[in-house]
PDB file of N, CA and C in Angstrom:
ATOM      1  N   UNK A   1       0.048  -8.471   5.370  1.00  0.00           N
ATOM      2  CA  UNK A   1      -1.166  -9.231   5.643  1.00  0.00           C
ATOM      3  C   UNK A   1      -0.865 -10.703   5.399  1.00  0.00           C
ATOM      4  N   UNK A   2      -1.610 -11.718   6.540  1.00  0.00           N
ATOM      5  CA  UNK A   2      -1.142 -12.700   5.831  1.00  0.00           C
ATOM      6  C   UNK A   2      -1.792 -13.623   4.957  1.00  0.00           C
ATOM      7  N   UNK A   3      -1.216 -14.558   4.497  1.00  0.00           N
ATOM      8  CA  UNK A   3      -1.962 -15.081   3.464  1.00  0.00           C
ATOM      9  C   UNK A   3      -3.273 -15.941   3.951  1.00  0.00           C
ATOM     10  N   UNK A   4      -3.265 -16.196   5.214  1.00  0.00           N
ATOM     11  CA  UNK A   4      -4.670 -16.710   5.544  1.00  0.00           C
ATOM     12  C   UNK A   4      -6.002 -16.110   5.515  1.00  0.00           C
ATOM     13  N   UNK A   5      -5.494 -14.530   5.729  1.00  0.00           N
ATOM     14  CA  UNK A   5      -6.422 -13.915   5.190  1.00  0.00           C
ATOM     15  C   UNK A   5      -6.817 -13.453   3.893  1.00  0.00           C
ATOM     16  N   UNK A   6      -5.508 -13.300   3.460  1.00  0.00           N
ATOM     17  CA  UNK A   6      -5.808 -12.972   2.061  1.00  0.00           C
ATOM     18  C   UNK A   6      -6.714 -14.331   1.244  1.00  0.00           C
ATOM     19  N   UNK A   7      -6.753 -15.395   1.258  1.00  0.00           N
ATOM     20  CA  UNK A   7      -7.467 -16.347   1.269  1.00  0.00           C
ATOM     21  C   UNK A   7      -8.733 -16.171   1.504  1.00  0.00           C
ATOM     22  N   UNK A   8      -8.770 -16.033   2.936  1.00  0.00           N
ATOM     23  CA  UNK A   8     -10.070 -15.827   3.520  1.00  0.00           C
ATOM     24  C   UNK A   8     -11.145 -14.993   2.262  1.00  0.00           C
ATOM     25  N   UNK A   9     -10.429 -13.495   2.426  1.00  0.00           N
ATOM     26  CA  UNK A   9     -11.212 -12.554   1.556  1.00  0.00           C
ATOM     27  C   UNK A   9     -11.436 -13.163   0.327  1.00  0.00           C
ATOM     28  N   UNK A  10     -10.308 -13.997  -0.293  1.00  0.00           N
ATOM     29  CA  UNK A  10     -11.159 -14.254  -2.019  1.00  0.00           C
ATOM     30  C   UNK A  10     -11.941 -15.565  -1.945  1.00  0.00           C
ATOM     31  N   UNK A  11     -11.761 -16.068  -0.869  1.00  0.00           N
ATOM     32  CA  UNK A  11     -13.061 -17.212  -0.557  1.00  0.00           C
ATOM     33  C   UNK A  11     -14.560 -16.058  -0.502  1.00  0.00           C
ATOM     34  N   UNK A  12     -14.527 -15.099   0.215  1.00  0.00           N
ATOM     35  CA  UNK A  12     -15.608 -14.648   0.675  1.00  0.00           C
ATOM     36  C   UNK A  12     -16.128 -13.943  -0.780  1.00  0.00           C
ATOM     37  N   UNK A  13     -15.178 -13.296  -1.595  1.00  0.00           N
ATOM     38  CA  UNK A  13     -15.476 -13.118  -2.981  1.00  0.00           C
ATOM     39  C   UNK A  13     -15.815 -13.610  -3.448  1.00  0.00           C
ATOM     40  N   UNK A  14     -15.385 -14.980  -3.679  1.00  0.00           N
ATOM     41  CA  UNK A  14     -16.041 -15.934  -4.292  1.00  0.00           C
ATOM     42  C   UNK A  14     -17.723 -16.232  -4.115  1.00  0.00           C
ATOM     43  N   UNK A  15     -17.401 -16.872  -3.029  1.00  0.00           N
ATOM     44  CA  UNK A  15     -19.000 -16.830  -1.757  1.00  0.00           C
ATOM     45  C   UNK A  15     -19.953 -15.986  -2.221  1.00  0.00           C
ATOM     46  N   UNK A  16     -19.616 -14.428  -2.909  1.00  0.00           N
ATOM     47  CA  UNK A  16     -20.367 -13.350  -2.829  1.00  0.00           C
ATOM     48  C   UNK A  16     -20.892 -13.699  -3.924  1.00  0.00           C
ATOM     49  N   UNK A  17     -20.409 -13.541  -5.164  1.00  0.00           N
ATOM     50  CA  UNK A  17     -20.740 -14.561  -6.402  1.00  0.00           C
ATOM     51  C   UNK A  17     -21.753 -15.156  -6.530  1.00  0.00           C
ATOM     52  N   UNK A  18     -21.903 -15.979  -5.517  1.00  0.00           N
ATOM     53  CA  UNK A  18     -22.723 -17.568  -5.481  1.00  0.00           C
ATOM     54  C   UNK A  18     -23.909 -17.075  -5.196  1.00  0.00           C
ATOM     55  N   UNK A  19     -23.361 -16.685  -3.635  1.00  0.00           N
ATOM     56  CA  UNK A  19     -25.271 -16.713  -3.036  1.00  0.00           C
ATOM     57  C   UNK A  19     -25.063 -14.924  -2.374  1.00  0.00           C
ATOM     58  N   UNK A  20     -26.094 -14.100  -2.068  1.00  0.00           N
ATOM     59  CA  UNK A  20     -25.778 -13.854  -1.005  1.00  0.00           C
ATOM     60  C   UNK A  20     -25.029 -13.776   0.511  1.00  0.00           C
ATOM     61  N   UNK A  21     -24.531 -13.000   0.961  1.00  0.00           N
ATOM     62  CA  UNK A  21     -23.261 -13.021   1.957  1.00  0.00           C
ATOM     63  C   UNK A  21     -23.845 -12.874   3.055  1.00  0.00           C
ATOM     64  N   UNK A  22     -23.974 -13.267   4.681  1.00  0.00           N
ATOM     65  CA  UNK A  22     -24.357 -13.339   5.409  1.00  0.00           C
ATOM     66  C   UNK A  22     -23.944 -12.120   6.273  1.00  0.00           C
ATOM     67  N   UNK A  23     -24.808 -11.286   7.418  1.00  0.00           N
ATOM     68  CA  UNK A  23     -24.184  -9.897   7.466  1.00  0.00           C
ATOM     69  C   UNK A  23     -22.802  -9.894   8.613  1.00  0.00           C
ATOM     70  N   UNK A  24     -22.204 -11.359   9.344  1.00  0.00           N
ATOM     71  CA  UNK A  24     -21.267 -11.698   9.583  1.00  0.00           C
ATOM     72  C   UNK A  24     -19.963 -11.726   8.754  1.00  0.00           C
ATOM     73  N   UNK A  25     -21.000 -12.296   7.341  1.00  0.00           N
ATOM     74  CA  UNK A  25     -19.789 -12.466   6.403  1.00  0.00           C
ATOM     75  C   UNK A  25     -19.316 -11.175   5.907  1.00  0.00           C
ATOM     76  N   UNK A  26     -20.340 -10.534   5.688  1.00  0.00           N
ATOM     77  CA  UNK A  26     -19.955  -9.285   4.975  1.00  0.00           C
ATOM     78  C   UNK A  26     -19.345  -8.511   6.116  1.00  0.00           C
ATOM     79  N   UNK A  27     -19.334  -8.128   7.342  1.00  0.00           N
ATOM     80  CA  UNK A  27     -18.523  -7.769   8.051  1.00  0.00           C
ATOM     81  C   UNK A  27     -17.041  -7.948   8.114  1.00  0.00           C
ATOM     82  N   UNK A  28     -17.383  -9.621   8.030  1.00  0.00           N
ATOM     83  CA  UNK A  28     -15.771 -10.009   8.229  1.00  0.00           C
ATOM     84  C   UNK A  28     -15.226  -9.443   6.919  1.00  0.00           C
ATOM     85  N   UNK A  29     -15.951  -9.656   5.747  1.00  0.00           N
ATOM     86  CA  UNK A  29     -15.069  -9.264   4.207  1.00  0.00           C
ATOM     87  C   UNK A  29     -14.467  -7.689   4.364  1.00  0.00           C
ATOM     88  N   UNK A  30     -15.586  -7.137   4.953  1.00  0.00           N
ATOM     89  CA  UNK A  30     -15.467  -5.531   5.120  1.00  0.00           C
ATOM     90  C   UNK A  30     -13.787  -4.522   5.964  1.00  0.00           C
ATOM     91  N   UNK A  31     -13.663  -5.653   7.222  1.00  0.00           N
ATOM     92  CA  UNK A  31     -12.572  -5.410   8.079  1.00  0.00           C
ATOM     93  C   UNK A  31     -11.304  -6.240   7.158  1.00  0.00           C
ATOM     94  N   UNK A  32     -11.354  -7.367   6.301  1.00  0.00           N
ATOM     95  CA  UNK A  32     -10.278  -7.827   5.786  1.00  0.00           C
ATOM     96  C   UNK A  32     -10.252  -6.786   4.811  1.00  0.00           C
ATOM     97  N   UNK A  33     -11.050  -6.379   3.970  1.00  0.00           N
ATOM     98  CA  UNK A  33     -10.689  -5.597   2.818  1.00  0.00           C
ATOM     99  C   UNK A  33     -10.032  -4.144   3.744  1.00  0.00           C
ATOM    100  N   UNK A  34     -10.733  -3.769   4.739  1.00  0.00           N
ATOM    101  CA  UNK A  34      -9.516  -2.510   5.133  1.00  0.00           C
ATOM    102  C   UNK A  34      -8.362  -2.821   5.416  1.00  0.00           C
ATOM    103  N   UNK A  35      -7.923  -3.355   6.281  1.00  0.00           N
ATOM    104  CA  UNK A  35      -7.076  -4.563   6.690  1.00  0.00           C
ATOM    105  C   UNK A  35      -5.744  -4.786   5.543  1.00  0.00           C
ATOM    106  N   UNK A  36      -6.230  -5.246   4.492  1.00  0.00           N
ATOM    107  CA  UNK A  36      -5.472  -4.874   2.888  1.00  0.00           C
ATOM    108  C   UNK A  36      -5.340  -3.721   2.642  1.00  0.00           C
ATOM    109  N   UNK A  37      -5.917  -2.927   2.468  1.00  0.00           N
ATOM    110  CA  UNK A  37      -6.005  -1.713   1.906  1.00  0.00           C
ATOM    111  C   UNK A  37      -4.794  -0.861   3.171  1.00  0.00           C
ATOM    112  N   UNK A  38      -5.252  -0.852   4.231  1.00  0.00           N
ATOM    113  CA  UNK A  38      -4.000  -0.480   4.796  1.00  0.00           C
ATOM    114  C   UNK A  38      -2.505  -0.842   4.831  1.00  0.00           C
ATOM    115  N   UNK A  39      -1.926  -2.311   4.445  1.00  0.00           N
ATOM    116  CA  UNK A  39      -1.266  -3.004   4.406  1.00  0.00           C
ATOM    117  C   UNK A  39      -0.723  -2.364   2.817  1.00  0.00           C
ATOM    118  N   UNK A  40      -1.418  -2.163   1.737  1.00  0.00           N
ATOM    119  CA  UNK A  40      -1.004  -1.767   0.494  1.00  0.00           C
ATOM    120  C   UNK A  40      -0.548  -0.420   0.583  1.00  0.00           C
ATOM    121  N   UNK A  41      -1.138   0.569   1.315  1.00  0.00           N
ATOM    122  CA  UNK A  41      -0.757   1.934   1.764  1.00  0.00           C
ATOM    123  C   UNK A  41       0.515   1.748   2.181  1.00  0.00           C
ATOM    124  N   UNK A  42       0.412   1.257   3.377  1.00  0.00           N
ATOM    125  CA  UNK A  42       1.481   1.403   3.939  1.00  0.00           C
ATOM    126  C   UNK A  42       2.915   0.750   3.112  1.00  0.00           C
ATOM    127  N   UNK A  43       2.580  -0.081   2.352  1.00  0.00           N
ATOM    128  CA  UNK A  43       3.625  -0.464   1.542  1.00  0.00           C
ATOM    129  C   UNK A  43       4.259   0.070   0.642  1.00  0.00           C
ATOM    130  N   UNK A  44       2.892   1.162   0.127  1.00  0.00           N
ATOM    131  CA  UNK A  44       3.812   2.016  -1.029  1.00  0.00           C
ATOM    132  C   UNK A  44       3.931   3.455  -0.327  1.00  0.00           C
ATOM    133  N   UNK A  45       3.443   4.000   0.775  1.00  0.00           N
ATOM    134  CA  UNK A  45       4.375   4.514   1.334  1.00  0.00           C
ATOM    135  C   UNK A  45       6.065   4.349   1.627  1.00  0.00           C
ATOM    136  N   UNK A  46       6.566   3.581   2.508  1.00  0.00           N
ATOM    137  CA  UNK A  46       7.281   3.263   2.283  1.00  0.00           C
ATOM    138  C   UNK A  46       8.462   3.054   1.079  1.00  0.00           C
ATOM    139  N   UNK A  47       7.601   2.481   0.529  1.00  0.00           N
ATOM    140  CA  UNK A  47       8.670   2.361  -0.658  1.00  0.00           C
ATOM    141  C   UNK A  47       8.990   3.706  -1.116  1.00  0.00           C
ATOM    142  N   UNK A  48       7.711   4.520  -1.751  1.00  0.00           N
ATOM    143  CA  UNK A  48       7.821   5.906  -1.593  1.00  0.00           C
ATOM    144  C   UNK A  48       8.939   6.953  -0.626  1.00  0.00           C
ATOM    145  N   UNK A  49       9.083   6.502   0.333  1.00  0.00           N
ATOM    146  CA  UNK A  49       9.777   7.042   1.702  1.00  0.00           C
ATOM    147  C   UNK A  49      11.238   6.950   1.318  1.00  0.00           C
ATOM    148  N   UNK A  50      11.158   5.725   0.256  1.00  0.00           N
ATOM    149  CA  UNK A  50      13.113   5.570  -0.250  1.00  0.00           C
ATOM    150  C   UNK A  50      13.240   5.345  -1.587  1.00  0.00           C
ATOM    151  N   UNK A  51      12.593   6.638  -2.144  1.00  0.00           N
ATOM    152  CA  UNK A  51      12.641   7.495  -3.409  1.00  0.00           C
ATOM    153  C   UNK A  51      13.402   8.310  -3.392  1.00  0.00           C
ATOM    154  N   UNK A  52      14.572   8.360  -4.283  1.00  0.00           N
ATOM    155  CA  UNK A  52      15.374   9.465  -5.359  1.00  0.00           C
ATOM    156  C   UNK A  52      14.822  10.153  -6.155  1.00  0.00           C
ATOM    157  N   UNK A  53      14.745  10.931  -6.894  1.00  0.00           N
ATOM    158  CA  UNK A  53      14.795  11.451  -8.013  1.00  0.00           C
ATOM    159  C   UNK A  53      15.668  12.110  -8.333  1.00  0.00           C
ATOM    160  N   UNK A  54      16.577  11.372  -9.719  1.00  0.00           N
ATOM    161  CA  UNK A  54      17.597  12.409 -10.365  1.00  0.00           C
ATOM    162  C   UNK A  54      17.561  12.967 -11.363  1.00  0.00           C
ATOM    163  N   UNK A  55      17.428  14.051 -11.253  1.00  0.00           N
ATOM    164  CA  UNK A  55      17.281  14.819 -12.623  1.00  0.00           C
ATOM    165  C   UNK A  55      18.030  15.077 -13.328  1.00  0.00           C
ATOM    166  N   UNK A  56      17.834  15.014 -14.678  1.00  0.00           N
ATOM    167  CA  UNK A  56      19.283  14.985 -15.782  1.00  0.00           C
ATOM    168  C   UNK A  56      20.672  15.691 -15.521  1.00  0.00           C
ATOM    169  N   UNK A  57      20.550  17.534 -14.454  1.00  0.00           N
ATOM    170  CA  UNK A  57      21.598  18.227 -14.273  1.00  0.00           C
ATOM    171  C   UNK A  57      21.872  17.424 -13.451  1.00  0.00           C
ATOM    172  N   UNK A  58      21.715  16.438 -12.138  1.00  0.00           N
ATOM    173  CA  UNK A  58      22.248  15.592 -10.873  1.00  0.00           C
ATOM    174  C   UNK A  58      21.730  16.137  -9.727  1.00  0.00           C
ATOM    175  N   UNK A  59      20.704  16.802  -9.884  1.00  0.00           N
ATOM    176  CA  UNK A  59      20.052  17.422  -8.436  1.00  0.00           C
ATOM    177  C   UNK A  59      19.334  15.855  -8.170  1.00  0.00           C
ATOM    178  N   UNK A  60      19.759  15.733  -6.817  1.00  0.00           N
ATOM    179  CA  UNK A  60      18.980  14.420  -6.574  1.00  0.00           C
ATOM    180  C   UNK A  60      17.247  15.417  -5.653  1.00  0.00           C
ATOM    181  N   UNK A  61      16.243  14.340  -5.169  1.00  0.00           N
ATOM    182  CA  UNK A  61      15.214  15.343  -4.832  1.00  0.00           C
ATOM    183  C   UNK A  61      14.714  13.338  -3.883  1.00  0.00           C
ATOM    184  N   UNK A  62      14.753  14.120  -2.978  1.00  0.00           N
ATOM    185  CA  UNK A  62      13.765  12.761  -1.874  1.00  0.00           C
ATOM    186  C   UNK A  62      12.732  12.851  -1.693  1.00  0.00           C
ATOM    187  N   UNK A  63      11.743  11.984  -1.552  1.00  0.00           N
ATOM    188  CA  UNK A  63      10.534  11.969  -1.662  1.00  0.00           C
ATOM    189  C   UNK A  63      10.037  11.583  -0.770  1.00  0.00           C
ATOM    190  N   UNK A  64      10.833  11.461   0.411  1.00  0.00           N
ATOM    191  CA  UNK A  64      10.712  10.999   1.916  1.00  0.00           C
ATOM    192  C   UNK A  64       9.528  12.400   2.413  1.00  0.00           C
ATOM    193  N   UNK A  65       8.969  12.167   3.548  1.00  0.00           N
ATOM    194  CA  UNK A  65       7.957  13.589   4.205  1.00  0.00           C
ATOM    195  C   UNK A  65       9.050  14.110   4.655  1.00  0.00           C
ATOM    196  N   UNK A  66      10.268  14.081   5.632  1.00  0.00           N
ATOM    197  CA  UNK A  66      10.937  14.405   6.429  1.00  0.00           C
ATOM    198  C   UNK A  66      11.956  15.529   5.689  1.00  0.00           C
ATOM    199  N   UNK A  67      12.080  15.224   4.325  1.00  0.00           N
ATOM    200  CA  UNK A  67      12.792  15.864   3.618  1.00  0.00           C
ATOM    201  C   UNK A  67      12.523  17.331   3.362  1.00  0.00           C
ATOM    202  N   UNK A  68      13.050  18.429   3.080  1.00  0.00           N
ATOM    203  CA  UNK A  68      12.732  19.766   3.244  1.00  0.00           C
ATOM    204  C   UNK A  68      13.504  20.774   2.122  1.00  0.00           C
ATOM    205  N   UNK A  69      14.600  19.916   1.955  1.00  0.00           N
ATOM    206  CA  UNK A  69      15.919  20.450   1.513  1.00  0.00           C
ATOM    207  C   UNK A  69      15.760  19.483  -0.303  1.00  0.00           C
ATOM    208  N   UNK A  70      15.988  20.256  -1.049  1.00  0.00           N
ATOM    209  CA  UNK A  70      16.135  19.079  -1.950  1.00  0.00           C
ATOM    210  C   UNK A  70      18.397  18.606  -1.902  1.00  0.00           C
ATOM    211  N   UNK A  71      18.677  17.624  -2.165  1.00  0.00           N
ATOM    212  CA  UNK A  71      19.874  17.088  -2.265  1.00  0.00           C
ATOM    213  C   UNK A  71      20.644  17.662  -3.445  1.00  0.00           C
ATOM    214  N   UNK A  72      22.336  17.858  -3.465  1.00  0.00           N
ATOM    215  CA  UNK A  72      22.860  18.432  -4.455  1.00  0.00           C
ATOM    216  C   UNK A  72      23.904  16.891  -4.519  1.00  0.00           C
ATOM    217  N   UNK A  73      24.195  16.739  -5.806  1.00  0.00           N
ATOM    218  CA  UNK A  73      24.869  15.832  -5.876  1.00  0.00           C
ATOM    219  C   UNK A  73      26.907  16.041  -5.388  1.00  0.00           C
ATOM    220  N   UNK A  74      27.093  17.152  -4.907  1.00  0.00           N
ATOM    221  CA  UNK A  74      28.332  17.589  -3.802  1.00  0.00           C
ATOM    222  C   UNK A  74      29.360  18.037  -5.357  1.00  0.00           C
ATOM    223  N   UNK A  75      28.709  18.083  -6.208  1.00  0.00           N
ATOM    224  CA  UNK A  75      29.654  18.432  -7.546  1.00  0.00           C
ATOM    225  C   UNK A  75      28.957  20.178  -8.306  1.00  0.00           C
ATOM    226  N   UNK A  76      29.606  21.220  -8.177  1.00  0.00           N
ATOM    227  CA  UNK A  76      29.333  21.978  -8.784  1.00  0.00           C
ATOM    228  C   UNK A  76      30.053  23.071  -9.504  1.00  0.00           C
TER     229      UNK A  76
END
C-alpha cells in the first residue's frame, strides 16, 4: 500500500476524532482500511509461504499450502 494512502487513512482518523466524518469520508476510510488489511494479509501470507520448521530430530516441515509431504533433512 502506498504511503499516500496510508496517510490519507490516519488523516481521516484523525478527522474522526475531531468532528464527525462525512459519509464520503467514511467511505473512503472504509475502502482504505480494506485496502490495508488486504495488503497485511497478503504479506504475512507470504512470508508464511517461506516458512521452515525444524524440529530438534531435523525433520524440516513447510508451511507453504502447496506442501503435502513434510521434508527429511536427507540424513538418516
Amino acid at each position: 500500500m502506498e504511503q499516500v494512502k496510508l496517510d490519507r487513512l490516519s488523516e481521516l482518523t484523525h478527522i474522526s476524532r475531531e468532528r464527525e466524518l462525512t459519509e464520503a469520508e467514511k467511505r473512503e476510510r472504509e475502502t482504505l482500511r480494506n485496502e490495508y488489511r488486504a495488503a497485511v494479509t497478503g504479506n504475512l501470507c507470504a512470508q508464511l509461504e517461506n516458512t521452515t520448521i525444524v524440529r530438534p530430530d531435523g525433520e524440516r516441515i513447510s508451511l507453504s499450502k502447496g506442501a503435502k509431504s513434510k521434508e527429511t533433512s536427507g540424513e538418516e
